[in-house]
ModelCIF file with pLDDT and N, C-alpha, C, O atoms, coordinates in Angstrom:
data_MODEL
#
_entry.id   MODEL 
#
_entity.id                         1 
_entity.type                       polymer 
_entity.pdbx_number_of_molecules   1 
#
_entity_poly.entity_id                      1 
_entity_poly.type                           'polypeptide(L)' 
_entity_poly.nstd_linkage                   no 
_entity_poly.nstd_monomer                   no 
_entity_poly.pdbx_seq_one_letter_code       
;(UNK)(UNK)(UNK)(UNK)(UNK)(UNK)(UNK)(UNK)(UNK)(UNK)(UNK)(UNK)(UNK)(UNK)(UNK)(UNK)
(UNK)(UNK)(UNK)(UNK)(UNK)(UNK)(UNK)(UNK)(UNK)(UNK)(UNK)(UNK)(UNK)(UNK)(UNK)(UNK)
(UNK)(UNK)(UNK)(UNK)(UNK)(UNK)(UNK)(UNK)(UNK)(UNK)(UNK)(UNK)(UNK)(UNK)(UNK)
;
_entity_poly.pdbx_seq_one_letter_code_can   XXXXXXXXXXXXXXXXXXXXXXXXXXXXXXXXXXXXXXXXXXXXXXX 
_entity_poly.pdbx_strand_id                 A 
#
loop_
_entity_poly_seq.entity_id 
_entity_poly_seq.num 
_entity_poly_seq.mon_id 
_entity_poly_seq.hetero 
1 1  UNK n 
1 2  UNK n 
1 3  UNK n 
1 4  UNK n 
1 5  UNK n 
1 6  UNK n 
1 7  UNK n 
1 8  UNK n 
1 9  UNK n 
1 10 UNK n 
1 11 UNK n 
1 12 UNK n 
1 13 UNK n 
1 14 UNK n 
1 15 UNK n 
1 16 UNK n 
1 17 UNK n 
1 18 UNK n 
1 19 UNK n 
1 20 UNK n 
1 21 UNK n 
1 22 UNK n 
1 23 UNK n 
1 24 UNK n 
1 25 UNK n 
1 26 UNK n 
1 27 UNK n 
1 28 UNK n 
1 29 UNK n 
1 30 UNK n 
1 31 UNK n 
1 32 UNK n 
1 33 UNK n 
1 34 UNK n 
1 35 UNK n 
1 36 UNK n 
1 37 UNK n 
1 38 UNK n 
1 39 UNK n 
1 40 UNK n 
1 41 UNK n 
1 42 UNK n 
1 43 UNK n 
1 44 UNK n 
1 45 UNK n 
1 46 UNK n 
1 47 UNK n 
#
_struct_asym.id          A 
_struct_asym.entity_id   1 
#
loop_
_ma_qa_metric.id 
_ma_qa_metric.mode 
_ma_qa_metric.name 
_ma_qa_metric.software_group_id 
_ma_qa_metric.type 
1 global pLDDT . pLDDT 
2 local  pLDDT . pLDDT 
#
_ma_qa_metric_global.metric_id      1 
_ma_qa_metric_global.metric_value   97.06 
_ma_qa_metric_global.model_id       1 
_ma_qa_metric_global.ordinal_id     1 
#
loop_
_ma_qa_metric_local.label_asym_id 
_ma_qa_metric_local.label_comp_id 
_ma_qa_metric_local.label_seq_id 
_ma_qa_metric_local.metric_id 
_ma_qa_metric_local.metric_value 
_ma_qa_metric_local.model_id 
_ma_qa_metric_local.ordinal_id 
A UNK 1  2 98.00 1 1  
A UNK 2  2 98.00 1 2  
A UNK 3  2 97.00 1 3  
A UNK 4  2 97.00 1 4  
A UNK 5  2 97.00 1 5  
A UNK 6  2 96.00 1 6  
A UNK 7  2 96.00 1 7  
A UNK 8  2 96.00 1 8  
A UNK 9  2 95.00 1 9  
A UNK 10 2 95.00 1 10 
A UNK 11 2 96.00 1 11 
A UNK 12 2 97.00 1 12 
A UNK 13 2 96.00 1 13 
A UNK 14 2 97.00 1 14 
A UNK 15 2 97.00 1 15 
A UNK 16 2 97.00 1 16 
A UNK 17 2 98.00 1 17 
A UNK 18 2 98.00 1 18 
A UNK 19 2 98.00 1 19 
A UNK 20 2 98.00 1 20 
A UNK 21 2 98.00 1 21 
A UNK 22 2 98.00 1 22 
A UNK 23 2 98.00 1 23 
A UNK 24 2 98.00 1 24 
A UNK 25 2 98.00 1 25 
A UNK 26 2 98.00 1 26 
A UNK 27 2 98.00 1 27 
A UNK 28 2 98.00 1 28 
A UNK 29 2 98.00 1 29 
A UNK 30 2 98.00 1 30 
A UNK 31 2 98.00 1 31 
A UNK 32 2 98.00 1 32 
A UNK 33 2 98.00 1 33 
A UNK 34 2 98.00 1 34 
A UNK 35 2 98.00 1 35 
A UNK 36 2 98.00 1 36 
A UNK 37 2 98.00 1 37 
A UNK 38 2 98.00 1 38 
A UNK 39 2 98.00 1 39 
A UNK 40 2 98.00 1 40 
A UNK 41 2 97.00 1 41 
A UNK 42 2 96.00 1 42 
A UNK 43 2 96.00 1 43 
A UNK 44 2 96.00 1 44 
A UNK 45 2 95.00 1 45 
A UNK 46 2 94.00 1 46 
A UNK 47 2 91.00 1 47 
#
loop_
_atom_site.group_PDB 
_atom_site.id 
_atom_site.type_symbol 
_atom_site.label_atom_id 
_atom_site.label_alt_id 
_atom_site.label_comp_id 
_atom_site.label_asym_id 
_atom_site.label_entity_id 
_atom_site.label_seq_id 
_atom_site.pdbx_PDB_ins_code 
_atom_site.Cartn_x 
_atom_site.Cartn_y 
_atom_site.Cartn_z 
_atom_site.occupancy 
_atom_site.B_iso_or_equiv 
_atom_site.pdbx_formal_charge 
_atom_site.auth_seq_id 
_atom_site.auth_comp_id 
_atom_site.auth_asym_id 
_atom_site.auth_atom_id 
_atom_site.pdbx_PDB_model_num 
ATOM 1   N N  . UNK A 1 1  ? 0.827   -1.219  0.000   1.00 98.00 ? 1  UNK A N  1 
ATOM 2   C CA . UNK A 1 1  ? 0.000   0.000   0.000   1.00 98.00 ? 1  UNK A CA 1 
ATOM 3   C C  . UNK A 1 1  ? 0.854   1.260   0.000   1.00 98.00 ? 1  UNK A C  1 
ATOM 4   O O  . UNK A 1 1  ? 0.504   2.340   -0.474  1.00 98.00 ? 1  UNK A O  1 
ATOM 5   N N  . UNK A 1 2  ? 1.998   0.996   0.578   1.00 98.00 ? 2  UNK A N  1 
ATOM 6   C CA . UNK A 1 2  ? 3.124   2.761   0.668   1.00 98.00 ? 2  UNK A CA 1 
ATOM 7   C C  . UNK A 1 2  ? 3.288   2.913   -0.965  1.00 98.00 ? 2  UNK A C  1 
ATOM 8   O O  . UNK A 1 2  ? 3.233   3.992   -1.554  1.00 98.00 ? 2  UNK A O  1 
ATOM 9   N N  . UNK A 1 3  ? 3.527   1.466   -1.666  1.00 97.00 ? 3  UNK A N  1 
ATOM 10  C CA . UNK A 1 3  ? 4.025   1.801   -3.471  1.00 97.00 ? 3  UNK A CA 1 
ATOM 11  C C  . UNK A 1 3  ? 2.999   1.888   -3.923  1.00 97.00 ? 3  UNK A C  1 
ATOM 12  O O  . UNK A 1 3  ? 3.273   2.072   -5.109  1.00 97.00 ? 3  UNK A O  1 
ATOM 13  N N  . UNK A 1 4  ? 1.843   1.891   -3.837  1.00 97.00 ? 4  UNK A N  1 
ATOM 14  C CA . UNK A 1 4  ? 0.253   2.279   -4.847  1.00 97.00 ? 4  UNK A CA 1 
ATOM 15  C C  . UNK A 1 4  ? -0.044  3.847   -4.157  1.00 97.00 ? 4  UNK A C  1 
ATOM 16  O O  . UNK A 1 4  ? -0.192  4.806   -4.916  1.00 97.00 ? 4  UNK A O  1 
ATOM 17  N N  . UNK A 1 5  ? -0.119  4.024   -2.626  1.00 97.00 ? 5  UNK A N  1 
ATOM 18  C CA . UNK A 1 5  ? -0.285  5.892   -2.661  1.00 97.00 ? 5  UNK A CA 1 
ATOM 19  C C  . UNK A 1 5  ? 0.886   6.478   -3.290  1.00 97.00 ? 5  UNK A C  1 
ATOM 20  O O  . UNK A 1 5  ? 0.657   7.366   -4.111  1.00 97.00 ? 5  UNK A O  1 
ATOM 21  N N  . UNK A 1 6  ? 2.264   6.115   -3.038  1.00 96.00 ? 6  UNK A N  1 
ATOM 22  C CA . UNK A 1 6  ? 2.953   7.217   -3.615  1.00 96.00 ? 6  UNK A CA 1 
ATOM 23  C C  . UNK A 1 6  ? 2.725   6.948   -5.360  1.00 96.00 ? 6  UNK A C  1 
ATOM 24  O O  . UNK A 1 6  ? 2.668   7.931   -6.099  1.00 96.00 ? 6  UNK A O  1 
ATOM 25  N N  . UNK A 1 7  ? 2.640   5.976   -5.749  1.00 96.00 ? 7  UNK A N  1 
ATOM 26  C CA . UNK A 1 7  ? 2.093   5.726   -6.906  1.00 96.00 ? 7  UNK A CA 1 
ATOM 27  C C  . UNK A 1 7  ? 1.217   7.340   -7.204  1.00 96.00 ? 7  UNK A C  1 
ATOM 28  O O  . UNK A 1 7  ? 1.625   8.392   -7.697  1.00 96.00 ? 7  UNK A O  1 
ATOM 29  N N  . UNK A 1 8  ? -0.110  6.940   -6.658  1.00 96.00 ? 8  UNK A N  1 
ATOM 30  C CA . UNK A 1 8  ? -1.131  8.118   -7.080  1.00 96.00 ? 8  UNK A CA 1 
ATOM 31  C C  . UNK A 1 8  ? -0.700  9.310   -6.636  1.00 96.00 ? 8  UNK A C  1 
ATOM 32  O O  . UNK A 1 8  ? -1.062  10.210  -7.395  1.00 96.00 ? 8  UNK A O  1 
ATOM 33  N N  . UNK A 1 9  ? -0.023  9.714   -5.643  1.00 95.00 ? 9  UNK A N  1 
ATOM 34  C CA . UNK A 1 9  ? 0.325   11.081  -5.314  1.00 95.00 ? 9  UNK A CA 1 
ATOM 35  C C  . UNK A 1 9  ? 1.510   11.621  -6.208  1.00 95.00 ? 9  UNK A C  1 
ATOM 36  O O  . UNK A 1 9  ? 2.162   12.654  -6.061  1.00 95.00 ? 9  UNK A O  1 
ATOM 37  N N  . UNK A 1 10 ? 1.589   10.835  -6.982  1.00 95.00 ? 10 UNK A N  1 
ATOM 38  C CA . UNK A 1 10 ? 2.957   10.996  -7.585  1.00 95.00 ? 10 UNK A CA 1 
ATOM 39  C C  . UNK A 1 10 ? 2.365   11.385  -9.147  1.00 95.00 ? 10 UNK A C  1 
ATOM 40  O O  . UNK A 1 10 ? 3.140   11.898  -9.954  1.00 95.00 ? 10 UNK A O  1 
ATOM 41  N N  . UNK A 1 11 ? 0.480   11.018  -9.638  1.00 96.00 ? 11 UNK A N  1 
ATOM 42  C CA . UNK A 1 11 ? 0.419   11.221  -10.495 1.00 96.00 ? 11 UNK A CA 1 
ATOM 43  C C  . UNK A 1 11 ? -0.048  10.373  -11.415 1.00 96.00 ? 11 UNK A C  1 
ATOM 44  O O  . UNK A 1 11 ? -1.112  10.426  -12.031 1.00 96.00 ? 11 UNK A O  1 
ATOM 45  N N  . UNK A 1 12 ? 1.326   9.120   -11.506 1.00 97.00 ? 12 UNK A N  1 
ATOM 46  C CA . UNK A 1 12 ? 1.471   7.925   -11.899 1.00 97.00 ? 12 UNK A CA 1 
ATOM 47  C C  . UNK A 1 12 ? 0.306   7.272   -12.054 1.00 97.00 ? 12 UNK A C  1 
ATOM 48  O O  . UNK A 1 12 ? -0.661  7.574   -11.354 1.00 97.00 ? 12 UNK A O  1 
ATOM 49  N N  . UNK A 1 13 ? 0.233   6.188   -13.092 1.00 96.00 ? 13 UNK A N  1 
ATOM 50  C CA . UNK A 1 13 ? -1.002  5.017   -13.309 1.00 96.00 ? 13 UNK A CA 1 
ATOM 51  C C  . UNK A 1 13 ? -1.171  3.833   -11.673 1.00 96.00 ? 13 UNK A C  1 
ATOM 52  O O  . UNK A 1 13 ? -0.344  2.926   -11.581 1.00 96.00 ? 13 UNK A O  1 
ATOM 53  N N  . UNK A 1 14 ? -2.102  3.961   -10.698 1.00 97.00 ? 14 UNK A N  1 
ATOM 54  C CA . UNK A 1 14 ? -1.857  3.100   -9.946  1.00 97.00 ? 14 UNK A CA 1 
ATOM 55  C C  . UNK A 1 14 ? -3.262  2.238   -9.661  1.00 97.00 ? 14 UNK A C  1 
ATOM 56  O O  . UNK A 1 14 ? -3.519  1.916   -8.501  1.00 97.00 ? 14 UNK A O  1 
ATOM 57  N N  . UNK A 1 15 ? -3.993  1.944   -10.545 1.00 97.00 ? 15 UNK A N  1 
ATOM 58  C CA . UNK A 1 15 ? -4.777  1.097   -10.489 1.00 97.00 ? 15 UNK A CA 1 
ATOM 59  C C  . UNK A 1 15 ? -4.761  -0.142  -10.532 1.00 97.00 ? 15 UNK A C  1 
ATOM 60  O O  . UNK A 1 15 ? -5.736  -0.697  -10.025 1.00 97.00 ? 15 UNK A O  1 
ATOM 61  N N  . UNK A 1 16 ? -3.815  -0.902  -11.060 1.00 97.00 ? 16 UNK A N  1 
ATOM 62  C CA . UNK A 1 16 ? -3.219  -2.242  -10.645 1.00 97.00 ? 16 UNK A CA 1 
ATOM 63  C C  . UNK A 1 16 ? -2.540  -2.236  -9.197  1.00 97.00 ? 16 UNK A C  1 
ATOM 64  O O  . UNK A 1 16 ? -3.014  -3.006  -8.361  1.00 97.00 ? 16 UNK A O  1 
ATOM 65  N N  . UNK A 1 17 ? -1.398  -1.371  -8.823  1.00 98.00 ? 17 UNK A N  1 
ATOM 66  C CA . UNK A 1 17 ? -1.340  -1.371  -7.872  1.00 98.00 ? 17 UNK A CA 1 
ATOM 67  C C  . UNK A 1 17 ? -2.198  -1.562  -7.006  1.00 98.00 ? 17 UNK A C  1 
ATOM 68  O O  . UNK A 1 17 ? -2.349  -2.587  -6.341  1.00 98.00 ? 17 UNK A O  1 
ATOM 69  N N  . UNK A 1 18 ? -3.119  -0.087  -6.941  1.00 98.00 ? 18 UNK A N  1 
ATOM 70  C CA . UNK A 1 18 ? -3.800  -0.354  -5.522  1.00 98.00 ? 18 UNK A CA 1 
ATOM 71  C C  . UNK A 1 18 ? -4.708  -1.411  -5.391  1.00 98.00 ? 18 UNK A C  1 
ATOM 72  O O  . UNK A 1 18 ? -5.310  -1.755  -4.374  1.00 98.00 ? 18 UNK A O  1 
ATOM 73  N N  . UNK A 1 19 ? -4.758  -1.986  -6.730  1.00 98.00 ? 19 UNK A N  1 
ATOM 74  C CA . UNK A 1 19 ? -5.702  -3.608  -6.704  1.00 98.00 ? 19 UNK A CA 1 
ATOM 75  C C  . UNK A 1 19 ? -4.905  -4.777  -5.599  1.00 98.00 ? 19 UNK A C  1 
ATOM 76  O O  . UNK A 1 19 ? -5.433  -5.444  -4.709  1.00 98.00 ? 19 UNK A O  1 
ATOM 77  N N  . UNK A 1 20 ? -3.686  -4.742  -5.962  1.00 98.00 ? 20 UNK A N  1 
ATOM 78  C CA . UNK A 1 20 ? -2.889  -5.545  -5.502  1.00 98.00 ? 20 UNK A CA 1 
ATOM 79  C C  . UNK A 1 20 ? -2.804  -5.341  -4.089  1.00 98.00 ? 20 UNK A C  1 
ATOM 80  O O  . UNK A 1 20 ? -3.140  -6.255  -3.335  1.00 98.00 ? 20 UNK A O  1 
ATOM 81  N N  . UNK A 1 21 ? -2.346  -4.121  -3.592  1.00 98.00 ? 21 UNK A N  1 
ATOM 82  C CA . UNK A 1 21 ? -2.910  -3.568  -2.438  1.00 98.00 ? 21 UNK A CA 1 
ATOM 83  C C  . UNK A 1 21 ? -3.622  -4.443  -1.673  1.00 98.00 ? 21 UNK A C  1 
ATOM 84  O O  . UNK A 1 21 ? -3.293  -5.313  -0.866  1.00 98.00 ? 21 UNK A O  1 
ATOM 85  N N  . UNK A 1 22 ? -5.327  -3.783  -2.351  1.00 98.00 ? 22 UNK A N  1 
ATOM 86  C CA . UNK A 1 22 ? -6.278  -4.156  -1.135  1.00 98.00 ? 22 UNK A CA 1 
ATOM 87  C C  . UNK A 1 22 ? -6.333  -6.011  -1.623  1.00 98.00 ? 22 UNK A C  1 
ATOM 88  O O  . UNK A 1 22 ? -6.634  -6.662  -0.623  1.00 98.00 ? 22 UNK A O  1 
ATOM 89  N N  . UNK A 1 23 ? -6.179  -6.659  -2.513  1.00 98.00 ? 23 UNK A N  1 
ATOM 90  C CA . UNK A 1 23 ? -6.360  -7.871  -2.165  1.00 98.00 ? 23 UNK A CA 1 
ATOM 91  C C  . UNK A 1 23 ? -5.325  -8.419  -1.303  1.00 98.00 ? 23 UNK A C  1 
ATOM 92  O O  . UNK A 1 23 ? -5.646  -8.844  -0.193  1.00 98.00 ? 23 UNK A O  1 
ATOM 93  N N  . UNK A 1 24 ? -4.170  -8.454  -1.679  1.00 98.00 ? 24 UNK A N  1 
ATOM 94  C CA . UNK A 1 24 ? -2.912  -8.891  -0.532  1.00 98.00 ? 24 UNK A CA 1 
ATOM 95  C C  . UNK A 1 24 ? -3.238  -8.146  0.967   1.00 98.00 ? 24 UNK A C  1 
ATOM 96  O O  . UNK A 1 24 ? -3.330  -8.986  1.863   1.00 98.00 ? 24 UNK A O  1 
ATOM 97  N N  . UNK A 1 25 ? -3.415  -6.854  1.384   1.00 98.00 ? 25 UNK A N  1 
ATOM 98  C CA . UNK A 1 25 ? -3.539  -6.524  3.009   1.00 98.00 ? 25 UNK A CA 1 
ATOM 99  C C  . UNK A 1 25 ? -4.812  -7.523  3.281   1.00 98.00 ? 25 UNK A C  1 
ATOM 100 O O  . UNK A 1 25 ? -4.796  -8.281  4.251   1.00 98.00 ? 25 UNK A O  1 
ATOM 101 N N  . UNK A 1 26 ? -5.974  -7.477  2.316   1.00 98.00 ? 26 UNK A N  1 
ATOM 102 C CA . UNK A 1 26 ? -7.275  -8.516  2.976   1.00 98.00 ? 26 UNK A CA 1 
ATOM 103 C C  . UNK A 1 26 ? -7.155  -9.654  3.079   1.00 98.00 ? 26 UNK A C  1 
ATOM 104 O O  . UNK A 1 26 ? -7.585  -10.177 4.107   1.00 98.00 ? 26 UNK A O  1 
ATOM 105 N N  . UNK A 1 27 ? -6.518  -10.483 2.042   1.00 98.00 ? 27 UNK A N  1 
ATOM 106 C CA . UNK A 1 27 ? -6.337  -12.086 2.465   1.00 98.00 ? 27 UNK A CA 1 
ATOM 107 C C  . UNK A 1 27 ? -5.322  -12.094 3.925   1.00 98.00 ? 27 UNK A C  1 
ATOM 108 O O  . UNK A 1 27 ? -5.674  -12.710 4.930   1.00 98.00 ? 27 UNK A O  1 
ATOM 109 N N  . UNK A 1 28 ? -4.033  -11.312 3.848   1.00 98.00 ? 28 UNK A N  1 
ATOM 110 C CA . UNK A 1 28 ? -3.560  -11.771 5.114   1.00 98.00 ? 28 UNK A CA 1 
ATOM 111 C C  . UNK A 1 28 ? -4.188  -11.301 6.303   1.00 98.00 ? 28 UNK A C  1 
ATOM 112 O O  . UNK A 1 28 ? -3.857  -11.942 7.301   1.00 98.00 ? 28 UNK A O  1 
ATOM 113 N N  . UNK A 1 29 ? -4.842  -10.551 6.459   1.00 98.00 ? 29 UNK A N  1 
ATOM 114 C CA . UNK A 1 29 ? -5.567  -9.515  7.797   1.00 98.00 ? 29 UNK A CA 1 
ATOM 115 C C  . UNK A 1 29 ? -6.692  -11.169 7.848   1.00 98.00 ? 29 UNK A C  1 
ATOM 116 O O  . UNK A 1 29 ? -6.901  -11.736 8.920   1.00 98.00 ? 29 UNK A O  1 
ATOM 117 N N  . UNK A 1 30 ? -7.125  -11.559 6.847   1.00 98.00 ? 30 UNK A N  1 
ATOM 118 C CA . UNK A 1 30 ? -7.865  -12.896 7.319   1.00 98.00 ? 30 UNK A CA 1 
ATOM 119 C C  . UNK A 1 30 ? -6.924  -13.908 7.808   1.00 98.00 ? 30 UNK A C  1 
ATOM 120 O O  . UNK A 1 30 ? -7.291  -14.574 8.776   1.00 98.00 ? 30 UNK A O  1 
ATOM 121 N N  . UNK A 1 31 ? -5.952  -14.097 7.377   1.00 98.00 ? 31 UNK A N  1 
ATOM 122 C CA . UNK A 1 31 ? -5.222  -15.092 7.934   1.00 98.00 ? 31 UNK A CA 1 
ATOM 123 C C  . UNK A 1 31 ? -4.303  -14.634 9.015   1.00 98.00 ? 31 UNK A C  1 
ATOM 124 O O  . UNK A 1 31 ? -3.365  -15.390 9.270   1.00 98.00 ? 31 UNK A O  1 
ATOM 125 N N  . UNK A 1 32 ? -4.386  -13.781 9.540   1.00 98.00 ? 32 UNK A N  1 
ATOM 126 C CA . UNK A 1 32 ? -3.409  -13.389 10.445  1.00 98.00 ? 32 UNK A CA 1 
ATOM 127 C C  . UNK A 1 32 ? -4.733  -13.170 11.886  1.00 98.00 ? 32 UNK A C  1 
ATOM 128 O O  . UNK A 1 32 ? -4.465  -13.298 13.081  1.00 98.00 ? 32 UNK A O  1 
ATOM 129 N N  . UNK A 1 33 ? -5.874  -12.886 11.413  1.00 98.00 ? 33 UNK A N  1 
ATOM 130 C CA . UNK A 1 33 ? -6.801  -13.303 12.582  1.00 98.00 ? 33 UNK A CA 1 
ATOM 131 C C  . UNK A 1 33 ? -7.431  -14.650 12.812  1.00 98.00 ? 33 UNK A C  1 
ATOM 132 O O  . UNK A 1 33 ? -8.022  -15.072 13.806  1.00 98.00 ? 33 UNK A O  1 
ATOM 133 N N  . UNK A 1 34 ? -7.212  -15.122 11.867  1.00 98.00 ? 34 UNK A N  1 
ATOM 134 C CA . UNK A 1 34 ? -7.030  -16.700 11.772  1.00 98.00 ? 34 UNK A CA 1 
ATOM 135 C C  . UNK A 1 34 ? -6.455  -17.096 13.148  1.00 98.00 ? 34 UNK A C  1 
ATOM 136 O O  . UNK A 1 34 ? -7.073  -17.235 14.203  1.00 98.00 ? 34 UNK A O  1 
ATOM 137 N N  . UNK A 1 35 ? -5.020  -17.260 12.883  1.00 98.00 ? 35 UNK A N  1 
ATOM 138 C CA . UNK A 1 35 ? -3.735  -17.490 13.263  1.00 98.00 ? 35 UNK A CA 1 
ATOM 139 C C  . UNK A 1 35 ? -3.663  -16.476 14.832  1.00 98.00 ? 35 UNK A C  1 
ATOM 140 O O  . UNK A 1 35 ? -3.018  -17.157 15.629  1.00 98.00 ? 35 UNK A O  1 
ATOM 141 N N  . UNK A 1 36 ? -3.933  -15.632 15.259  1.00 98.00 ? 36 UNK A N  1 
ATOM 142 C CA . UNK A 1 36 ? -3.993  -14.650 16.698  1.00 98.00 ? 36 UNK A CA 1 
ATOM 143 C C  . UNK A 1 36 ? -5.684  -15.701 16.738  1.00 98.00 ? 36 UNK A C  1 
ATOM 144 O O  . UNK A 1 36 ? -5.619  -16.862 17.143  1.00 98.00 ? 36 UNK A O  1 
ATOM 145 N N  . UNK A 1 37 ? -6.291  -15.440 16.537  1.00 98.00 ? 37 UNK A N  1 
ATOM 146 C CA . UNK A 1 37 ? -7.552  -16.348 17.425  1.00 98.00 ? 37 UNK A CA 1 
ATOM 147 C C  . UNK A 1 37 ? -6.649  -18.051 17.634  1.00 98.00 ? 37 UNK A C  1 
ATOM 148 O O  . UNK A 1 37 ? -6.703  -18.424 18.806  1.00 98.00 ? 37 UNK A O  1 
ATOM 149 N N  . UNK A 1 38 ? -6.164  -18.680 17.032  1.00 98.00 ? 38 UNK A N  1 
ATOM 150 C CA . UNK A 1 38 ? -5.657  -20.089 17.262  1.00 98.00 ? 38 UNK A CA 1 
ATOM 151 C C  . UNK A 1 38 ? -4.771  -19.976 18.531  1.00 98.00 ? 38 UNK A C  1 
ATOM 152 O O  . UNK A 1 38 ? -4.819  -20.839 19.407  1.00 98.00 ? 38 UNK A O  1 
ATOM 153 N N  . UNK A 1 39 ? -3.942  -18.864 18.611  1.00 98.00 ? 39 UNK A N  1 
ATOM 154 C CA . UNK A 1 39 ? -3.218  -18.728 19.330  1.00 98.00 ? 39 UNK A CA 1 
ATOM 155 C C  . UNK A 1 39 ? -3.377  -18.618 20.927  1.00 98.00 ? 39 UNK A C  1 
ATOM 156 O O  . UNK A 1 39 ? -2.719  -19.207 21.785  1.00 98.00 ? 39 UNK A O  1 
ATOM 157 N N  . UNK A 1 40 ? -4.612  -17.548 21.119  1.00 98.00 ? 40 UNK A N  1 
ATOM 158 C CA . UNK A 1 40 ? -5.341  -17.561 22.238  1.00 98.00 ? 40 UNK A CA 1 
ATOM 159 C C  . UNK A 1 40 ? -6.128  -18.435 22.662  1.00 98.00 ? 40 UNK A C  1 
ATOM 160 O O  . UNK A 1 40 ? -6.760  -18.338 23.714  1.00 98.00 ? 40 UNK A O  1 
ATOM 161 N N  . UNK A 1 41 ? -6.182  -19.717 21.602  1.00 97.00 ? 41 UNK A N  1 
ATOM 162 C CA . UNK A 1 41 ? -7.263  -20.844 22.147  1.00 97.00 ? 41 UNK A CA 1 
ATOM 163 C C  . UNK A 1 41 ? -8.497  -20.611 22.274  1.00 97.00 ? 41 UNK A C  1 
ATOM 164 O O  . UNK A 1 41 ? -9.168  -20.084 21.387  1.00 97.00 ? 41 UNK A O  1 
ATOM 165 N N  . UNK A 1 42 ? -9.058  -21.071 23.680  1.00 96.00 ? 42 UNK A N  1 
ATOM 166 C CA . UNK A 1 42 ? -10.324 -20.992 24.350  1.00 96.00 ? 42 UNK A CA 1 
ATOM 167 C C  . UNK A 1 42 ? -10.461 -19.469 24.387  1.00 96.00 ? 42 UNK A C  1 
ATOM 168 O O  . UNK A 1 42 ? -11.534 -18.905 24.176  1.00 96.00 ? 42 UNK A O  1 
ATOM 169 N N  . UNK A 1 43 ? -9.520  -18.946 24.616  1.00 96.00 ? 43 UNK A N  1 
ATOM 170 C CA . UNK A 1 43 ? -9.926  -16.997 24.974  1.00 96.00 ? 43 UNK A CA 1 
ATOM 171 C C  . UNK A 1 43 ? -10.149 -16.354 23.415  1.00 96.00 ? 43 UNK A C  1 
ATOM 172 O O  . UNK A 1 43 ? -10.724 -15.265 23.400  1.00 96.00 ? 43 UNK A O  1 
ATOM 173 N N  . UNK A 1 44 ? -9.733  -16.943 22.055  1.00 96.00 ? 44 UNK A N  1 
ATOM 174 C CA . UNK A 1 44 ? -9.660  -16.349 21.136  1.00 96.00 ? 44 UNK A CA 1 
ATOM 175 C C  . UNK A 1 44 ? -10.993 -16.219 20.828  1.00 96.00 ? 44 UNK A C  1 
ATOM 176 O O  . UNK A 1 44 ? -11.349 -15.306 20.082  1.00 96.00 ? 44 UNK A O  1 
ATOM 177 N N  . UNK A 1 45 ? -11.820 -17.035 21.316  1.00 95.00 ? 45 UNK A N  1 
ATOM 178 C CA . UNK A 1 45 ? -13.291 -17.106 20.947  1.00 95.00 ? 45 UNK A CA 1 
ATOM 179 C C  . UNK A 1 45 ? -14.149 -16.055 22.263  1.00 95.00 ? 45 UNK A C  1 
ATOM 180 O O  . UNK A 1 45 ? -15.319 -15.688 22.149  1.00 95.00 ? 45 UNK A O  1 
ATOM 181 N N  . UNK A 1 46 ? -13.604 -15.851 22.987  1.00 94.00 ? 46 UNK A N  1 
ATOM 182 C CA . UNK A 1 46 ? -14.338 -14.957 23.526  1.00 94.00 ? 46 UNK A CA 1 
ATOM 183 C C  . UNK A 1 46 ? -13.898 -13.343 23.468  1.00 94.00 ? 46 UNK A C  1 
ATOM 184 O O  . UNK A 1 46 ? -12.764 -12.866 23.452  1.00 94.00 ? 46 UNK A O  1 
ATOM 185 N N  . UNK A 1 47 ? -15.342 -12.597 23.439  1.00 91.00 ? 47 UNK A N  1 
ATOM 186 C CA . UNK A 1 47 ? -15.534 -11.348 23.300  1.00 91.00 ? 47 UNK A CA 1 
ATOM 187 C C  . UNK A 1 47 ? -14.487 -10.376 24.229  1.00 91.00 ? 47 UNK A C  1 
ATOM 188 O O  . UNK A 1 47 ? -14.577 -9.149  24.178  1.00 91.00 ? 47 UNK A O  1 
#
C-alpha cells in the first residue's frame, strides 16, 4: 500500500497497484486473525 499511494500522489497510473494492495492486506488480515484467534485458544473465541 506505501508503493500504490505514492504511486497516485505521484500522479502515476496506480490502479493495478492499488488492486494488488487491497487484495494482498485482505487475504492476510484474514489469515493473520485466523492465526492470533488459534493462538489464544479458548480466549480467542471470547468477546
Amino acid at each position: 500500500y506505501y508503493d500504490a499511494a505514492a504511486r497516485m500522489m505521484a500522479g502515476e497510473p496506480f490502479k493495478r497497484q492499488a488492486a494488488i494492495a487491497k487484495l494482498h492486506a485482505s487475504t492476510i488480515a484474514v489469515d493473520n486473525a485466523r492465526e492470533a484467534t488459534q493462538i489464544h485458544g479458548g480466549y480467542g473465541f471470547m468477546n
